[in-house]
Protein backbone atom coordinates (compact mmCIF):
# COMPACT_ATOMS: atom_id res chain seq x y z
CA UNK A 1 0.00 0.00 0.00
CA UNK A 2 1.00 3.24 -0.79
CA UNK A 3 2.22 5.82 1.94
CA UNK A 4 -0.79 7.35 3.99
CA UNK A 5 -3.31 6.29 0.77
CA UNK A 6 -5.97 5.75 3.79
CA UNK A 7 -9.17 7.38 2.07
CA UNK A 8 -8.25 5.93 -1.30
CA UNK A 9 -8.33 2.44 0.63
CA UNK A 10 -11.44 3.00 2.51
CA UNK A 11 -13.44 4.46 -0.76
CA UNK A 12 -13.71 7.90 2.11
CA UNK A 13 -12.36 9.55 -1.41
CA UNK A 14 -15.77 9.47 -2.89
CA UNK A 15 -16.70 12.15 -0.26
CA UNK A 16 -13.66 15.01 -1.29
CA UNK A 17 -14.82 14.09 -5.10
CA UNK A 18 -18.30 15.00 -3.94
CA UNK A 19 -16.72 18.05 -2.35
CA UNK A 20 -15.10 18.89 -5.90
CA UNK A 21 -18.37 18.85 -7.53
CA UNK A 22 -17.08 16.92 -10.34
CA UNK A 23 -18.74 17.19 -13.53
CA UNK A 24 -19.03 15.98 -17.26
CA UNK A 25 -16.73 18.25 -19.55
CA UNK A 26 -14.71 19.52 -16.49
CA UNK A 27 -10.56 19.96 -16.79
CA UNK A 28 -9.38 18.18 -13.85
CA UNK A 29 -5.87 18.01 -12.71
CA UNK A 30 -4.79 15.55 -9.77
CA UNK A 31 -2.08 17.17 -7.80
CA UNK A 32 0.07 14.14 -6.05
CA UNK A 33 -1.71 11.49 -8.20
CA UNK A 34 0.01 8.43 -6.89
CA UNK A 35 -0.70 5.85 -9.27
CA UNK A 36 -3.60 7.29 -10.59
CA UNK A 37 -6.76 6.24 -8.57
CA UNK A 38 -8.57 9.18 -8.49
CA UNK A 39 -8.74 9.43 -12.09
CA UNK A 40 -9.29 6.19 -12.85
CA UNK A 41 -12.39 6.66 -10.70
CA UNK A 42 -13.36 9.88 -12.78
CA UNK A 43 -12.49 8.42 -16.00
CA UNK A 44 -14.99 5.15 -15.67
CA UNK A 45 -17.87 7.32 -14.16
CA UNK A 46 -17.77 10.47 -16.43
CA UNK A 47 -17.78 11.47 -19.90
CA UNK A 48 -16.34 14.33 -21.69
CA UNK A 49 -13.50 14.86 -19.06
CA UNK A 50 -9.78 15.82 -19.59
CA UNK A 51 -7.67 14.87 -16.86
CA UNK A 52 -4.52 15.59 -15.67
CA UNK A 53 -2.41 14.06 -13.23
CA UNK A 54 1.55 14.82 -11.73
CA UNK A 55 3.48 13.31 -9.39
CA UNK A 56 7.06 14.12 -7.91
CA UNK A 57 7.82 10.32 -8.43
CA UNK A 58 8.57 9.67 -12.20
CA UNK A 59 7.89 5.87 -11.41
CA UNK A 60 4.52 6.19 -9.75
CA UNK A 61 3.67 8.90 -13.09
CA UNK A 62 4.91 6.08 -15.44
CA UNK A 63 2.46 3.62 -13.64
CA UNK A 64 -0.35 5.66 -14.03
CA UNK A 65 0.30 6.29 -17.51
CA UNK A 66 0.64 2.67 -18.44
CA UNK A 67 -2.85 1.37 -16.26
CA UNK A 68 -5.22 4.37 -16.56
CA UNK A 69 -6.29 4.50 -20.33
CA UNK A 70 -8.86 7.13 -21.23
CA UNK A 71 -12.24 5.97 -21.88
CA UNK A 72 -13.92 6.95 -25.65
CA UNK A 73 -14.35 10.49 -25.29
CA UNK A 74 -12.32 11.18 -22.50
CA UNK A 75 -8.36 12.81 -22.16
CA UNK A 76 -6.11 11.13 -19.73
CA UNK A 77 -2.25 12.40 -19.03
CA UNK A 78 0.12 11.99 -16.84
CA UNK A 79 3.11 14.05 -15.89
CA UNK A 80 6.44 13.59 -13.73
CA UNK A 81 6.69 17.42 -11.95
CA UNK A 82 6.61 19.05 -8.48
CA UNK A 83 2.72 20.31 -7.17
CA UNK A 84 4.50 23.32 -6.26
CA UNK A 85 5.62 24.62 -10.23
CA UNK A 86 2.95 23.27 -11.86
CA UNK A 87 3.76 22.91 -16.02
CA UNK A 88 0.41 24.09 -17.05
CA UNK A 89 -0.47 27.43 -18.19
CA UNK A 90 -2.92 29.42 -16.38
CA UNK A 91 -6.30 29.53 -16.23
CA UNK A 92 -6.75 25.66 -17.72
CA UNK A 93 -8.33 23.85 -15.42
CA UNK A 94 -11.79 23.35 -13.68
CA UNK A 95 -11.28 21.47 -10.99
CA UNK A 96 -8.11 20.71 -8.97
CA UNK A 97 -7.21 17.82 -6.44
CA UNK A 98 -4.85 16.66 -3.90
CA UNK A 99 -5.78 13.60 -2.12
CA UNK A 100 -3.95 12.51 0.90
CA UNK A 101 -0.77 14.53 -0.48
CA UNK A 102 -0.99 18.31 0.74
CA UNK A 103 0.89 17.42 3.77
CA UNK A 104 4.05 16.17 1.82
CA UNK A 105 4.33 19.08 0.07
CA UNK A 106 7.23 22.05 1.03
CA UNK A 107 4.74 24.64 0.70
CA UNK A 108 0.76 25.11 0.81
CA UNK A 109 0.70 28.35 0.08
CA UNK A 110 2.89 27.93 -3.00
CA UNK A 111 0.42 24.90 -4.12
CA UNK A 112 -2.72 27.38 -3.21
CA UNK A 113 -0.88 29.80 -5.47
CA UNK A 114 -0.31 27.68 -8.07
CA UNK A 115 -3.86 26.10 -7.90
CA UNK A 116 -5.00 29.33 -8.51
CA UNK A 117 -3.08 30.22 -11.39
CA UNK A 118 -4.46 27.20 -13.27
CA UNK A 119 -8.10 27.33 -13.00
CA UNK A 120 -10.33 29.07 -14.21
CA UNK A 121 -12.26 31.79 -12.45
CA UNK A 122 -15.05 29.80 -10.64
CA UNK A 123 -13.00 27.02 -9.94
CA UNK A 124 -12.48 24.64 -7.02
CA UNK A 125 -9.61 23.22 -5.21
CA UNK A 126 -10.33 19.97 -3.30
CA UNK A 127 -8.28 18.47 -0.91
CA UNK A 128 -7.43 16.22 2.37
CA UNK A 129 -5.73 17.49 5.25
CA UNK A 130 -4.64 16.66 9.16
CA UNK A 131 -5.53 19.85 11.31
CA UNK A 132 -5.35 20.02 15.31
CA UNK A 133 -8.18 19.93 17.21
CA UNK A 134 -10.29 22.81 17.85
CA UNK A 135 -9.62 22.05 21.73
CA UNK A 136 -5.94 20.01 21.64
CA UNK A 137 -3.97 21.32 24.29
CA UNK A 138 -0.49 22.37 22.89
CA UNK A 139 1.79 19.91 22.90
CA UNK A 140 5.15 20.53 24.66
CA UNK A 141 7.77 19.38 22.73
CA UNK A 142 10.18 16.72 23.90
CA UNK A 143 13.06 14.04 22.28
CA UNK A 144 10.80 10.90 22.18
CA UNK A 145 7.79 12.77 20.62
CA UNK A 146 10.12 14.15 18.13
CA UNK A 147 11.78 11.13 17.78
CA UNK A 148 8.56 9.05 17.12
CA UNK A 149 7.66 11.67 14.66
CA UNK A 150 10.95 11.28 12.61
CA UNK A 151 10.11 7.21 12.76
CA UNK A 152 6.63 8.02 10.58
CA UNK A 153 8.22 10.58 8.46
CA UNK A 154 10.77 7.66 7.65
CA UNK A 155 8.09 5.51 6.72
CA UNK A 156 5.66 7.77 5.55
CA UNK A 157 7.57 10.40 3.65
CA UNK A 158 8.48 13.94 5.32
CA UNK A 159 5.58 15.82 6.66
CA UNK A 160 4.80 19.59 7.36
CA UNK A 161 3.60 21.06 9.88
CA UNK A 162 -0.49 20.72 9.99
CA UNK A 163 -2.40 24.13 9.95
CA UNK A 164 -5.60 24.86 11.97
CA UNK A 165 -8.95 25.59 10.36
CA UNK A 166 -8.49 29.18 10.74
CA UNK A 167 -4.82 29.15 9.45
CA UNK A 168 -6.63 27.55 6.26
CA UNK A 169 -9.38 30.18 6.11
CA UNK A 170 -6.71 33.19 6.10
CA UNK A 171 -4.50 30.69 3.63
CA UNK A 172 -7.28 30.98 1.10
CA UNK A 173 -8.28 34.78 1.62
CA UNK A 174 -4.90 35.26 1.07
CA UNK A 175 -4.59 33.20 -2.55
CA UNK A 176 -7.64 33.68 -4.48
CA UNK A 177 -10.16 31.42 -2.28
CA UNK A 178 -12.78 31.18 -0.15
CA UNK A 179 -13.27 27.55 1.82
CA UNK A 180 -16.76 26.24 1.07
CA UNK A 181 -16.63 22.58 2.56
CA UNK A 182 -15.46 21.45 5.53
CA UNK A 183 -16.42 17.65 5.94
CA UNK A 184 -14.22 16.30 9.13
CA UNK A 185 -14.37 12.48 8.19
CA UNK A 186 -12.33 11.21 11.43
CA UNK A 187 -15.14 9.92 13.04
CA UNK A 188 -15.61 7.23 9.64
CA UNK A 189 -11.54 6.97 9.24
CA UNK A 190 -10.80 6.01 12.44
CA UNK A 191 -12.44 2.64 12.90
CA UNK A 192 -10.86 1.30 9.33
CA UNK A 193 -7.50 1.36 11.14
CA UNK A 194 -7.97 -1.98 11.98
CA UNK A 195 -8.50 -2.79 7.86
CA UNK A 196 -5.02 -0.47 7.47
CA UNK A 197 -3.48 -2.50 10.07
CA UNK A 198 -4.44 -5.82 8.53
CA UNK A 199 -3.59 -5.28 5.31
CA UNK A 200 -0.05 -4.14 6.21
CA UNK A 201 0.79 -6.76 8.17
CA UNK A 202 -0.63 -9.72 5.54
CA UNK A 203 1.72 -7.49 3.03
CA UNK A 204 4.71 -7.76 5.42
CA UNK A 205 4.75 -4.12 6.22
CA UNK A 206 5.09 -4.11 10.27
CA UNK A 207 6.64 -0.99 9.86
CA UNK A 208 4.30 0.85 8.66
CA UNK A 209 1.66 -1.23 10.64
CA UNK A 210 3.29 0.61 12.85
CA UNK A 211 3.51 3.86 12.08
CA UNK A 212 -0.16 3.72 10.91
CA UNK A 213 -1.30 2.91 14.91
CA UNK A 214 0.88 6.21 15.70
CA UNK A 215 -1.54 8.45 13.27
CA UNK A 216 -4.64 6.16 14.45
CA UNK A 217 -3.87 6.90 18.20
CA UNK A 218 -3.21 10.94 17.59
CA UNK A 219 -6.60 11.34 15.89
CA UNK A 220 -7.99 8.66 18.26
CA UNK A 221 -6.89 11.35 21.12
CA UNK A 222 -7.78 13.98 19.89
CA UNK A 223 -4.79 15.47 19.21
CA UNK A 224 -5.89 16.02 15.23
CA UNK A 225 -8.69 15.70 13.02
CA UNK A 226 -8.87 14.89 9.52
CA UNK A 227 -10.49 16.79 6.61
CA UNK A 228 -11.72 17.22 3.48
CA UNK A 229 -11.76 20.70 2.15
CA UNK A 230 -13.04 22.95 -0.60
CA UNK A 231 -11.95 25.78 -2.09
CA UNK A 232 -13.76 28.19 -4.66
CA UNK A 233 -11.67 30.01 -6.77
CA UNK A 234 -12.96 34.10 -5.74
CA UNK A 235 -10.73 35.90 -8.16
């Protein structure tokens, strides 16, 4: 299984494709694609689409290439590039995704950006984020915490800082947005943990068994929630 694909797994991805408001004849581009998932899903259940996927790993780009083939009527391509410097002109695109990625990426405000610069006006970004708790208490740092934290990053790829809600509101203000969904879909992920965890450990992955009980037990706690978001493009 692919690092942190959780909601691709658990078919919880339907729910931020709802949120994009996906239609027939849209321009969709698939920011942090993986091996191309999400469009296959849009390319079987719509018609008249072009979409677009990238992905910082030329390998997982190629994949998608080779097993997603467009459907009569319908544009599929796949690029190797970085979320962050998208290779599109502006103003191209309907609809853009990132699904279970954002949080891998150096910057969100250089993604926002860049999302914005390729759609259209009237647009929507959709994506999947961790975010603290309205009511986590700060959390003092300390060596083991920060060690345990380098442990998932090792296994799951680094990871940025997660903002709050309100850090996301003034994020999109700030780039060309305004937030129009917030769907908090903890309270459905956490209970397929125990899916994750099988799965993992039939495929010989303990470590990342592991590493997936660490993210189950901080939203478990509390400490985070996790979200799908929507953006409409304002300017």
């Amino acid at each position: 299984m692919a690092p942190l694909r959780i909601l691709r797994a658990l078919r919880t991805g339907d729910r931020l494709l709802a949120a994009a408001s996906i239609a027939a004849g849209h321009a969709v581009l698939d920011a942090g694609c993986g091996i191309g998932g999400t469009l296959a899903n849009l390319n079987e259940t719509l018609a008249a689409v072009s979409l677009h996927g990238i992905n910082i790993d030329e390998r997982q780009a190629a994949r998608a290439a080779a097993v997603v083939l467009p459907r009569p009527g319908n544009a599929v391509h796949f690029v190797h590039g970085d979320a962050c410097r998208l290779p599109f002109a502006s103003a191209v695109f309907d609809r853009v995704l990132a699904v279970e990625c954002i949080f891998h990426f150096p910057s969100r405000r250089q993604f926002f950006r860049e999302a914005r610069r390729v759609l259209r006006r009237g647009g929507k970004l959709a994506l999947s984020d961790f975010i603290p708790a309205a009511d986590a208490t700060p959390v003092t740092p300390d060596p083991q915490r920060a060690e345990l934290a380098r442990q998932v990053a090792d296994k799951f790829g680094p990871m940025t800082a997660f903002p709050t809600l309100d850090e996301y509101r003034q994020l999109a203000r700030e780039t060309g947005f305004a937030v129009t969904v917030v769907d908090d879909v903890t309270p459905g992920l956490v209970p397929s943990f125990k899916v994750v965890r099988k799965l993992l450990q039939r495929a010989g992955r303990e470590d990342m068994a592991w590493a997936t009980d660490m993210i189950e037990a901080q939203l478990r706690q509390q400490v985070s929630r996790y979200v799908i978001l929507a953006f409409d493009a304002t300017t």
